[in-house]
C-alpha atoms as a PDB file:
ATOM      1  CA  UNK A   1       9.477 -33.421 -15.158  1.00  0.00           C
ATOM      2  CA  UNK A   2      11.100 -31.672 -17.714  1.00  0.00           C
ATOM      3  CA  UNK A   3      11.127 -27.865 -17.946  1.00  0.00           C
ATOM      4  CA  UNK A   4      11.511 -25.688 -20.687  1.00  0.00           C
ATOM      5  CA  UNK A   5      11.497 -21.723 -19.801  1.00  0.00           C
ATOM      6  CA  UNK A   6      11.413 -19.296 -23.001  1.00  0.00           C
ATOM      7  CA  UNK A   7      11.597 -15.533 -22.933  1.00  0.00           C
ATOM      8  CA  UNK A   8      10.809 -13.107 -25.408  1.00  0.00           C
ATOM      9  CA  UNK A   9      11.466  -9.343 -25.730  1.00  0.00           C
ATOM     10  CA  UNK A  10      13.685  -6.317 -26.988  1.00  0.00           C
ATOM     11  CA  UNK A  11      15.551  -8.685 -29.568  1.00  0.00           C
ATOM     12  CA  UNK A  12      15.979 -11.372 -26.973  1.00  0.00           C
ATOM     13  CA  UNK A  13      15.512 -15.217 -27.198  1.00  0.00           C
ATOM     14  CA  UNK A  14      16.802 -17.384 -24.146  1.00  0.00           C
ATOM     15  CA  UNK A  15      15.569 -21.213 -23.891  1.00  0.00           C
ATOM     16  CA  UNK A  16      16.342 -22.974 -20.971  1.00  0.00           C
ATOM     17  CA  UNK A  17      15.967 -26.987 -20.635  1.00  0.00           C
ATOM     18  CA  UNK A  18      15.967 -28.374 -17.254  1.00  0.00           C
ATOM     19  CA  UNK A  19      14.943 -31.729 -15.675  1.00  0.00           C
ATOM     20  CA  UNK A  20      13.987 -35.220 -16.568  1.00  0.00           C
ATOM     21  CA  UNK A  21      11.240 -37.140 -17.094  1.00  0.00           C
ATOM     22  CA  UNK A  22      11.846 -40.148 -14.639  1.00  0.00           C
ATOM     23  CA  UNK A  23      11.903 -42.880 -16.843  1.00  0.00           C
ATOM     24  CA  UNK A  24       8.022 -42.923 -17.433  1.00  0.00           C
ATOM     25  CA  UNK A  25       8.158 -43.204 -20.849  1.00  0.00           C
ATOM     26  CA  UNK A  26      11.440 -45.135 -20.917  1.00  0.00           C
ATOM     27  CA  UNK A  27      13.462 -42.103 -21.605  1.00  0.00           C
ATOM     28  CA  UNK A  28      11.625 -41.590 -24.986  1.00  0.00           C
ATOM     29  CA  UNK A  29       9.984 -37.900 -23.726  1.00  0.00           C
ATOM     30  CA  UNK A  30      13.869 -36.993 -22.273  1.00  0.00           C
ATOM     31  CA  UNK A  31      15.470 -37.911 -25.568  1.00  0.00           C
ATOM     32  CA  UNK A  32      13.056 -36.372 -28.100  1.00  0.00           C
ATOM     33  CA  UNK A  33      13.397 -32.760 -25.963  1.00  0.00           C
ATOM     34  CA  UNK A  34      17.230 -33.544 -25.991  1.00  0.00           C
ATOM     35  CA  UNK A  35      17.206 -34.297 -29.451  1.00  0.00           C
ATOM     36  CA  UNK A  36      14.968 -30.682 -30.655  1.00  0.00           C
ATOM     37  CA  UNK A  37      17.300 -28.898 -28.710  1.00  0.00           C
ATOM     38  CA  UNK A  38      20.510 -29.975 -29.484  1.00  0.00           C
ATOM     39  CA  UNK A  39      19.497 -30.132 -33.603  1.00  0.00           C
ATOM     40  CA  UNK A  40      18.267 -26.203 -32.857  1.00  0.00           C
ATOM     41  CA  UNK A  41      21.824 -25.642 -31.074  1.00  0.00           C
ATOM     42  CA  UNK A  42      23.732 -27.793 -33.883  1.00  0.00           C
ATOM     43  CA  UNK A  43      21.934 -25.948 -36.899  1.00  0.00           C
ATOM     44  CA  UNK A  44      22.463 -22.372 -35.491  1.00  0.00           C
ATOM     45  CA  UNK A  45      26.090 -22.859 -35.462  1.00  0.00           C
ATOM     46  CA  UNK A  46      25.969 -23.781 -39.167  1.00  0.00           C
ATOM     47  CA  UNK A  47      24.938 -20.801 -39.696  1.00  0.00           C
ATOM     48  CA  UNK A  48      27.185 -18.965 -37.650  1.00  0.00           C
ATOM     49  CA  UNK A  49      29.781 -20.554 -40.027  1.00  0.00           C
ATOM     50  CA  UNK A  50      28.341 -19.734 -42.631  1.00  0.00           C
ATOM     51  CA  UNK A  51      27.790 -16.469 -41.721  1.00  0.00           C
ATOM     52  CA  UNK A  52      30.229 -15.157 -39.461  1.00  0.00           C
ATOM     53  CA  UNK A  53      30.097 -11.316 -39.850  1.00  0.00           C
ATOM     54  CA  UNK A  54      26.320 -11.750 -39.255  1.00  0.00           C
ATOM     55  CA  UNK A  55      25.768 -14.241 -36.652  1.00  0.00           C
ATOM     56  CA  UNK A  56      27.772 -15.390 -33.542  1.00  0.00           C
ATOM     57  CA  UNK A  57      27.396 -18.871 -31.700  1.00  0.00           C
ATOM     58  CA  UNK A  58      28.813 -19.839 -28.536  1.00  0.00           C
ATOM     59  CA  UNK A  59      28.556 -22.904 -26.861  1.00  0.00           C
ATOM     60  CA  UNK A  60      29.728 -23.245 -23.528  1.00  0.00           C
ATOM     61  CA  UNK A  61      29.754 -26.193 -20.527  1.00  0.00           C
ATOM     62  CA  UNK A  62      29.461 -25.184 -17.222  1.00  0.00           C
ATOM     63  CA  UNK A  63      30.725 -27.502 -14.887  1.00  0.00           C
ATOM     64  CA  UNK A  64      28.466 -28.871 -11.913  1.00  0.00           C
END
């Protein structure tokens, strides 16, 4: 199952993805979520470069 945990408050956002769908749908369900998320990710950090004295990106990999 795929999990997706939001919060909300005092001019915070935080989205966390975890989890996979098992291959039920053939990946189709794992790779649309993917897909939103990364195109959210990809098009905030446009505007970050666009717009660097008013918004800040940063991407970062944490290794497992």
């Amino acid at each position: 199952m795929i999990h997706v945990r939001a919060r909300l408050g005092a001019g915070l956002t935080s989205i966390e993805v975890t989890g996979h769908e098992e291959h039920e749908q053939d990946g189709r369900v794992c790779a649309a979520v993917s897909a939103i998320t990364q195109t959210a990710l990809l098009g905030l950090d446009q505007v970050a470069a666009q717009f660097p004295d008013l918004v800040s990106v940063e991407i970062t990999q944490e290794c497992s």
